[in-house]
Protein backbone atom coordinates (compact mmCIF):
# COMPACT_ATOMS: atom_id res chain seq x y z
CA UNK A 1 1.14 192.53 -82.93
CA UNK A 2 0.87 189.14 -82.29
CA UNK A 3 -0.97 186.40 -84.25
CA UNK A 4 -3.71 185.77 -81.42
CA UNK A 5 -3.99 189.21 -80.71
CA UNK A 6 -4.50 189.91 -84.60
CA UNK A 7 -7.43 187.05 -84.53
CA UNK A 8 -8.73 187.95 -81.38
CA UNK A 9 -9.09 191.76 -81.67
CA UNK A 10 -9.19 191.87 -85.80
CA UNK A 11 -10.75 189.04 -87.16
CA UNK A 12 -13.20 186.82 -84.57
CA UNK A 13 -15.62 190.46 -84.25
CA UNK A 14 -16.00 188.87 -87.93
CA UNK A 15 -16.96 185.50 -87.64
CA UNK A 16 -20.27 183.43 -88.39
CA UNK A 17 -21.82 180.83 -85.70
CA UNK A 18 -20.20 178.62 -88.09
CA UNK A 19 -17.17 179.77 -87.84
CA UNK A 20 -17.28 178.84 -83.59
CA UNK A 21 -15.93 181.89 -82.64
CA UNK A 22 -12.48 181.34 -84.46
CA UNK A 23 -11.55 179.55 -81.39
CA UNK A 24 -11.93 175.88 -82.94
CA UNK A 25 -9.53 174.00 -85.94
CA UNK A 26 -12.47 174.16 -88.61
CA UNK A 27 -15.96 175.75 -89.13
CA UNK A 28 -19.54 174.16 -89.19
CA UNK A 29 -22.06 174.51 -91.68
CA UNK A 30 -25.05 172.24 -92.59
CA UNK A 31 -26.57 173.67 -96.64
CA UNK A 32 -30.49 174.12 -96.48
CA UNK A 33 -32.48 170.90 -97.67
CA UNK A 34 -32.37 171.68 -101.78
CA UNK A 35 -28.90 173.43 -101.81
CA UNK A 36 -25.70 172.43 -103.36
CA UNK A 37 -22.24 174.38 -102.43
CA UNK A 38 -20.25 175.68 -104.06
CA UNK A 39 -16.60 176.42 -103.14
CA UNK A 40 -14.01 179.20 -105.05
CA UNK A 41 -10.83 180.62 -104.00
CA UNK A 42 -8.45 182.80 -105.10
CA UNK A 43 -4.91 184.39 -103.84
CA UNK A 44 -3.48 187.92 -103.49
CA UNK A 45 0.60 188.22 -103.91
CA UNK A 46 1.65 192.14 -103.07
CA UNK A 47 3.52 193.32 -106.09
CA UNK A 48 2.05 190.82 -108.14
CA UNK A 49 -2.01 191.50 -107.96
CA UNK A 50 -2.29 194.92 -106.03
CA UNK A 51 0.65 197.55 -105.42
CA UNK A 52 3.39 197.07 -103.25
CA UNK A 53 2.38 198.35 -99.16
CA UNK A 54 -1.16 198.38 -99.89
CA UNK A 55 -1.74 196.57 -96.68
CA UNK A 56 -5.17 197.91 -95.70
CA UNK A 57 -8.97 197.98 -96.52
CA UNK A 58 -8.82 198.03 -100.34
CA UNK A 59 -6.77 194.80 -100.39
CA UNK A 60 -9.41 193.24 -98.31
CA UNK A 61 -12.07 194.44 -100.24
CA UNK A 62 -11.07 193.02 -103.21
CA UNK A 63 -9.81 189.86 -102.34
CA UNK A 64 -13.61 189.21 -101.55
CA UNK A 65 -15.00 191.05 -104.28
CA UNK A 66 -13.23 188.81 -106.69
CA UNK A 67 -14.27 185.52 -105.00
CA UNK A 68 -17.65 187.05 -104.98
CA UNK A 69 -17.94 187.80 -108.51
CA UNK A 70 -16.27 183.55 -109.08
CA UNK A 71 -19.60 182.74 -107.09
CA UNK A 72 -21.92 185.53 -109.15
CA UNK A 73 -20.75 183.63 -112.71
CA UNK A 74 -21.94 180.36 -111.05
CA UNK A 75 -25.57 181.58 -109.91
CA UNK A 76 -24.61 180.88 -106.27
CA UNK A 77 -25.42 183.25 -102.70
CA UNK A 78 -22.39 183.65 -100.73
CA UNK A 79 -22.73 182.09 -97.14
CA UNK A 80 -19.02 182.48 -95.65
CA UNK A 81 -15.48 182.63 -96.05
CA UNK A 82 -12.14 180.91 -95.15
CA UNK A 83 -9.33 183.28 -94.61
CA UNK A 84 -5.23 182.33 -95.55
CA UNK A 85 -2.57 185.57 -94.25
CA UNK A 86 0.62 185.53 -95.04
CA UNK A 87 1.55 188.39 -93.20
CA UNK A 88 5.41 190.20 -93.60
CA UNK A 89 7.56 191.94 -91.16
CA UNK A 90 6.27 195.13 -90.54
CA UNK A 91 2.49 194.83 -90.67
CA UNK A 92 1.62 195.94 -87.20
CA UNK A 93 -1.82 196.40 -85.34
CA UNK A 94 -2.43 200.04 -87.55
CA UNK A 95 -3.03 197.58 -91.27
CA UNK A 96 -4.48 194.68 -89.40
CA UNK A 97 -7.41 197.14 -88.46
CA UNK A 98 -7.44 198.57 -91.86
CA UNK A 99 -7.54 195.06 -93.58
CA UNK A 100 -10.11 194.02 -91.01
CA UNK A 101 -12.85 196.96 -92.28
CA UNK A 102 -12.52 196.01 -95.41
CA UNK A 103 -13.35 192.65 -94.85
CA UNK A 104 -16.37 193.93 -92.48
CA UNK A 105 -17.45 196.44 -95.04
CA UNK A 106 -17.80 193.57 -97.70
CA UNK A 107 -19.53 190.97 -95.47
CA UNK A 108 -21.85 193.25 -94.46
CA UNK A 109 -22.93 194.43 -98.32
CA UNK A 110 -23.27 191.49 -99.31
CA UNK A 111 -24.47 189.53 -95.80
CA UNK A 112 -22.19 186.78 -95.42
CA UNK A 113 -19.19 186.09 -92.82
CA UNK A 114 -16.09 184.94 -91.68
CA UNK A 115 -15.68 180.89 -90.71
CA UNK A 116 -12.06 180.41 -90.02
CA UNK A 117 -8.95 179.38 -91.90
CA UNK A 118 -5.09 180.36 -91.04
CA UNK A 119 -2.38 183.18 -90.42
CA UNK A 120 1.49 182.67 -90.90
CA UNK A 121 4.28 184.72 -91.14
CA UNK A 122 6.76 185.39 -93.71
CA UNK A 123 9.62 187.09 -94.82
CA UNK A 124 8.34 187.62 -98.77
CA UNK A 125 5.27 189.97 -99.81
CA UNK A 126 2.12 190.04 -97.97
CA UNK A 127 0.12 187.27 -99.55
CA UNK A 128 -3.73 186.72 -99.29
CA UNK A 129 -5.91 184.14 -99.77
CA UNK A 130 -9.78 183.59 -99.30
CA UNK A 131 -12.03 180.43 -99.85
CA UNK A 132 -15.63 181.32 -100.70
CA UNK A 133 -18.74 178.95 -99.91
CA UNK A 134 -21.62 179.50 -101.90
CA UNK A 135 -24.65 177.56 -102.29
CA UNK A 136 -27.47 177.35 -105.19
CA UNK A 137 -30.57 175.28 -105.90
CA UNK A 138 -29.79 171.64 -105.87
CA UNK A 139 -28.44 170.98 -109.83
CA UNK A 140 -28.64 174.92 -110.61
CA UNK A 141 -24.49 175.77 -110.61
CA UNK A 142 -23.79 177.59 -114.12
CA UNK A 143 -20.65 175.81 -115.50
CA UNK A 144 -18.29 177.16 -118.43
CA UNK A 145 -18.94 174.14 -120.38
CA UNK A 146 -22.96 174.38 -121.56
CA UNK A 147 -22.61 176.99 -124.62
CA UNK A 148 -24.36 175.79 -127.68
CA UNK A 149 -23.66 176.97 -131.56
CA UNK A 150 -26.23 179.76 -132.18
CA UNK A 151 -25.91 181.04 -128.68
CA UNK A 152 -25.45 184.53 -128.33
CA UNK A 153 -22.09 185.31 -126.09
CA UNK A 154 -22.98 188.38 -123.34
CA UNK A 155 -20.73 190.40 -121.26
CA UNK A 156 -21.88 192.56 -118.49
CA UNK A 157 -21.12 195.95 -117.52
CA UNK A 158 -18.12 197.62 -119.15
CA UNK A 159 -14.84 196.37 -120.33
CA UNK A 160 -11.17 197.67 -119.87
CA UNK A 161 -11.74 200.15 -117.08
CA UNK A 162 -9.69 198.02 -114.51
CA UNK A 163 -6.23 197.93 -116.63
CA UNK A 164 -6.52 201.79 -116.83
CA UNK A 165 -7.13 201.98 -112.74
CA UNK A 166 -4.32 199.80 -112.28
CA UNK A 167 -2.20 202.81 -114.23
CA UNK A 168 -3.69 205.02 -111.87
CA UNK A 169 -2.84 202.92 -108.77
CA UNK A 170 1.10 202.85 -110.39
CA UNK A 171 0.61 206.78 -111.18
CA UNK A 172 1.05 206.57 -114.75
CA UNK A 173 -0.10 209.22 -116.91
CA UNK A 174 -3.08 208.89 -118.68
CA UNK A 175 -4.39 211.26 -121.47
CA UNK A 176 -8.27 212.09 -121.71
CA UNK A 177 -8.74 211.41 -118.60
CA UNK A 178 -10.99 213.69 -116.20
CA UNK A 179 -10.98 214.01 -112.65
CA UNK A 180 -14.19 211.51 -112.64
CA UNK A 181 -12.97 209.03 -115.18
CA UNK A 182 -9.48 208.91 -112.98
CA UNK A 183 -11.88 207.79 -109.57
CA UNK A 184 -13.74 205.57 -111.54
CA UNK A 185 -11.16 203.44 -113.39
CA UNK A 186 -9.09 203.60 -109.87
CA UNK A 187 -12.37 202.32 -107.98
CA UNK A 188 -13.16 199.60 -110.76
CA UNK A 189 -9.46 198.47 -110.34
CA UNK A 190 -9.38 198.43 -106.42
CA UNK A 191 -13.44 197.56 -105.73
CA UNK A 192 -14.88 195.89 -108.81
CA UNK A 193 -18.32 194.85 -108.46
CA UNK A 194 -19.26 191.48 -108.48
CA UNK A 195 -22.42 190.55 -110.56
CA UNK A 196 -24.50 188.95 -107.90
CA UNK A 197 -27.43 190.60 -108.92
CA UNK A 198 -27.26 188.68 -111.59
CA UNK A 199 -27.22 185.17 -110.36
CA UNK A 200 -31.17 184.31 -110.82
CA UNK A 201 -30.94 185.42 -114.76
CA UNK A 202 -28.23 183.37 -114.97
CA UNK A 203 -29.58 180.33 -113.31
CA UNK A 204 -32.63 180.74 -115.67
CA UNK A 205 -31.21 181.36 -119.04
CA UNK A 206 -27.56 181.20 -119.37
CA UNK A 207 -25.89 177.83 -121.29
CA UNK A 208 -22.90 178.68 -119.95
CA UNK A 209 -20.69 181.39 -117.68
CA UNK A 210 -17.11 182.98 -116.39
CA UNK A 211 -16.19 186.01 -114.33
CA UNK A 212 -13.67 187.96 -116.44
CA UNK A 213 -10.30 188.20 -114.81
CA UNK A 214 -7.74 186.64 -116.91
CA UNK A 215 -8.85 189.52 -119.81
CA UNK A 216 -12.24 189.24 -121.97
CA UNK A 217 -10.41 187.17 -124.98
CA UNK A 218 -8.36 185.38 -122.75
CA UNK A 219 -11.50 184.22 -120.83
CA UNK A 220 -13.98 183.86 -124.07
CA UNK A 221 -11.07 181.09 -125.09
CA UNK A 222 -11.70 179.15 -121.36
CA UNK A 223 -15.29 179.35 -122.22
CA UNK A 224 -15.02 178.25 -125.55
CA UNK A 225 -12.40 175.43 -124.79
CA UNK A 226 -14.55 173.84 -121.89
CA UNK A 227 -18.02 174.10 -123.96
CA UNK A 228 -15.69 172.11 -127.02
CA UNK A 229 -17.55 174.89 -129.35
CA UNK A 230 -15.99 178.23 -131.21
CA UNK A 231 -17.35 181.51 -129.89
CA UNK A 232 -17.34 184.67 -132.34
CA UNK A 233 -16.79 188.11 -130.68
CA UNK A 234 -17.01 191.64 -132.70
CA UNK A 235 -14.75 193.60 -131.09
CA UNK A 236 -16.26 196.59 -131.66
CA UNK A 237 -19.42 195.70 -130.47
CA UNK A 238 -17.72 195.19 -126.49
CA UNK A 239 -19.28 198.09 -124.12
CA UNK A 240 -16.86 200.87 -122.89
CA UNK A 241 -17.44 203.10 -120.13
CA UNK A 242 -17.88 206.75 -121.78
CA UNK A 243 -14.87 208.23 -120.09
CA UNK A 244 -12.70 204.82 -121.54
CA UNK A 245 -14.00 205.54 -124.92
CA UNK A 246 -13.02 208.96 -124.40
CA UNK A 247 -9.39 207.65 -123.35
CA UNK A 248 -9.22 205.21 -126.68
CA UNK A 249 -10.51 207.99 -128.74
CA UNK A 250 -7.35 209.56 -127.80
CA UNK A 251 -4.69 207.07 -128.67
CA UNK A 252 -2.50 206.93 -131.44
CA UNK A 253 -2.94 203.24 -132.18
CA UNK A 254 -6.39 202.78 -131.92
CA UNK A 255 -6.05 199.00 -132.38
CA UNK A 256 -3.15 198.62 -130.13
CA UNK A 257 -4.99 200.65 -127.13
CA UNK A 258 -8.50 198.58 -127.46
CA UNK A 259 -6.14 195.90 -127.41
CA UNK A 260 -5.16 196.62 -124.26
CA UNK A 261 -8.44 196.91 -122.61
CA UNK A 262 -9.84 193.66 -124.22
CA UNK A 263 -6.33 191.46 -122.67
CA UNK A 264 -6.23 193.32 -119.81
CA UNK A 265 -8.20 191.71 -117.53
CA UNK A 266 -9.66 192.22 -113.47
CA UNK A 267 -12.57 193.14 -115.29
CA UNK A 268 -14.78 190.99 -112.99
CA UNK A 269 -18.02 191.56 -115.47
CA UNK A 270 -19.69 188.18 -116.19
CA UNK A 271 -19.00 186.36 -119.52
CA UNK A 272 -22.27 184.27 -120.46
CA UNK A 273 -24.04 182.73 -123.05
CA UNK A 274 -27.48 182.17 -123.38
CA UNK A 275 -30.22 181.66 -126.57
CA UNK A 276 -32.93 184.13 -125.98
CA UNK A 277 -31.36 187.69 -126.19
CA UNK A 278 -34.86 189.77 -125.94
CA UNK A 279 -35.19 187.52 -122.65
CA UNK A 280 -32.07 187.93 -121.16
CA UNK A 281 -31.99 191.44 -121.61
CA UNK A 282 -35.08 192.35 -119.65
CA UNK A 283 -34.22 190.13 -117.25
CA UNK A 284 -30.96 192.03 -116.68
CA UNK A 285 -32.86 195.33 -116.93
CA UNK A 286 -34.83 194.00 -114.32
CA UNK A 287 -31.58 193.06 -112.14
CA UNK A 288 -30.10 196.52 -112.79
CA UNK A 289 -27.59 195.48 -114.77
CA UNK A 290 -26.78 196.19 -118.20
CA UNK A 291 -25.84 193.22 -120.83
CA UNK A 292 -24.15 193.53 -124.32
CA UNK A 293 -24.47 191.40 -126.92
CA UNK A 294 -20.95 190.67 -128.44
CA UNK A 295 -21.40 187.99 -130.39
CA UNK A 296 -22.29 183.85 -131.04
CA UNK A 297 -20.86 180.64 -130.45
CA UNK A 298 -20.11 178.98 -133.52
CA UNK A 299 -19.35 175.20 -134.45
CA UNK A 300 -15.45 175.10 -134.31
CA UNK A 301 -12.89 175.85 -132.12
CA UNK A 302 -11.01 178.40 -130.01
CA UNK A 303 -12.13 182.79 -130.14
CA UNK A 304 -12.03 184.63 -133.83
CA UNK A 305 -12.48 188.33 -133.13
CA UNK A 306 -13.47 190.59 -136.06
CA UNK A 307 -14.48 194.59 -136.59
CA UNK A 308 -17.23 195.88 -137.54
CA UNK A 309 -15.31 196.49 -141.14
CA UNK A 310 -15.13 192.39 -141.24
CA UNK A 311 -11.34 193.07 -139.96
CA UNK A 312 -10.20 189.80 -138.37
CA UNK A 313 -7.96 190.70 -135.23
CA UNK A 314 -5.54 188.54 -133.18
CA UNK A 315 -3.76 189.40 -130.09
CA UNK A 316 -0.36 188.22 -129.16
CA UNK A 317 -1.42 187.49 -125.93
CA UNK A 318 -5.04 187.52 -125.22
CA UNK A 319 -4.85 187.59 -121.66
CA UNK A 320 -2.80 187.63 -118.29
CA UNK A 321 -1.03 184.44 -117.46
CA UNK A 322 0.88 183.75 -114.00
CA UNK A 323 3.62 181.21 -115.81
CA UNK A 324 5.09 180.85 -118.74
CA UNK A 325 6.64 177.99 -120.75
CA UNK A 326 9.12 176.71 -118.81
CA UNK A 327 11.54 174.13 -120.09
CA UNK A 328 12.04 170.50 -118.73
CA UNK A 329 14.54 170.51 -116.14
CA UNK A 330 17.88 168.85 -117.47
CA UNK A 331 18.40 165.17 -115.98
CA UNK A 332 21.11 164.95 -113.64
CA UNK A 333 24.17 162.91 -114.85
């Protein structure tokens, strides 16, 4: 398969007016009178963020669900999508179908579309990459950086269910774990569902807010560190899915396992903080969402995480994190 033929056949049946067909260098779009933009993107690397030769329509689907969910922790309606394929040896006409239904299968749930953007080849792992374009009421965009001390921190949703898909994606064995709880944690792993329905509560209420995907203590410390305030999280107090507390029920090392689930990360639930919890919680019943309380933000610095006992816990490393230290490269003599 060709690159043109890929476009043509696979990917213009996609496209937007603004995106001109996919037969121009760049897309057109002019915001509504009122409306600011707003712009996330985030890349794919095969091996790396999904399993190796998953070429097809859950890739796709949640390389936009995860932009989605950047643009649902912001308050912001999707409008379209720039799309970067770095596509390897091997990926014929069969996956470029594939790949193209999941794309259509998320534009059309959540009604916006394709405007351009590139294809290459390459002889590494299949990497993808999508730019999202949102917009929101003029001044409206929910930042990480508005939390106040006496706050309360939410989450949305359930916690941890995505590391334990991501065992079921590698086929590793996991214990407690029905037939049902194995679909679900797969499905929250491979489709997670971005919190748009939440977007009006948190333009209304919310101080500040952050999709989870680094891991929920990982991302409490971005929240914490651009709002230049502490924020106190009970650990215990962090909503499970039944069949997950089922699964940590089950381990040996209780601590070590929750551990897991709360580092984890491609949670995708919104992270938020707002002042009025009675509010915000019928305004998310409303949505059809459920919210958890989890804890405050506090005068100080950086995450402390304690127990219901008063146990203070720290984590070795409280999220995923694509580089390490790396030391300065020697000068050459």
């Amino acid at each position: 398969m060709g690159e043109f033929d890929f476009i043509a056949d696979c990917l213009a049946p996609l496209a937007g007016p603004q995106g001109l067909g996919l037969l121009d260098d760049a897309a057109l779009y002019t915001p509504a009178a009122g409306r600011d933009l707003v712009l996330t993107k985030d890349t794919m690397v095969e091996g790396v963020h999904f399993p190796s030769g998953h070429w097809g329509a859950d890739t796709a689907e949640k390389l936009l669900r995860v932009n989605l969910s950047d643009l649902a922790a912001k308050g912001a309606t999707p409008r379209g999508y720039l799309l970067s394929l770095s596509l390897p040896e091997g990926f014929d006409m069969k996956w470029g179908k594939a790949f193209a239904l999941g794309l259509k299968a998320m534009q059309d749930e959540f009604g916006f579309s394709l405007w351009g953007g590139d294809t290459t080849s390459t002889p590494g792992p299949l990497t993808v990459s999508a730019t999202l374009i949102g917009s929101v009421p003029s001044g409206r965009m929910v930042t990480r950086s508005g939390a106040k001390p006496g706050d309360s921190v939410f989450v949305s949703g359930s916690v941890g269910d995505a590391v334990l898909g991501l065992d079921v994606a590698l086929n590793r064995k996991i214990s407690a774990a029905s037939g049902e709880a194995l679909w679900a944690w797969e499905n929250a792993y491979y489709r997670p569902q971005p919190r748009l329905d939440l977007r009006h509560l948190l333009r209304a209420h919310a101080s500040a807010a952050l999709d989870v995907s680094d891991g929920l203590i990982a991302d409490a410390g971005h929240l914490a560190k651009a709002s230049g305030n502490g924020l106190s999280i009970n650990v215990d107090d962090v909503p499970l899915r039944a069949a997950t507390r089922l699964w940590l029920a089950a381990q040996v090392d209780r601590k070590a396992a929750l551990s897991r689930l709360l580092t984890g990360g491609d949670d995708y639930e919104i992270l938020f903080t707002a002042s009025d919890e009675n509010t915000v919680v019928a305004a998310a019943k409303d949505a059809g969402v459920s919210v958890t309380v989890i804890g405050k933000v506090t005068d100080g610095q950086g995450v402390t995480c304690t127990g219901r006992d008063g146990t203070v816990w720290t984590f070795d490393r409280p999220g995923y994190r694509h580089f390490r230290t790396i030391a300065p490269r020697q000068p050459r003599p």
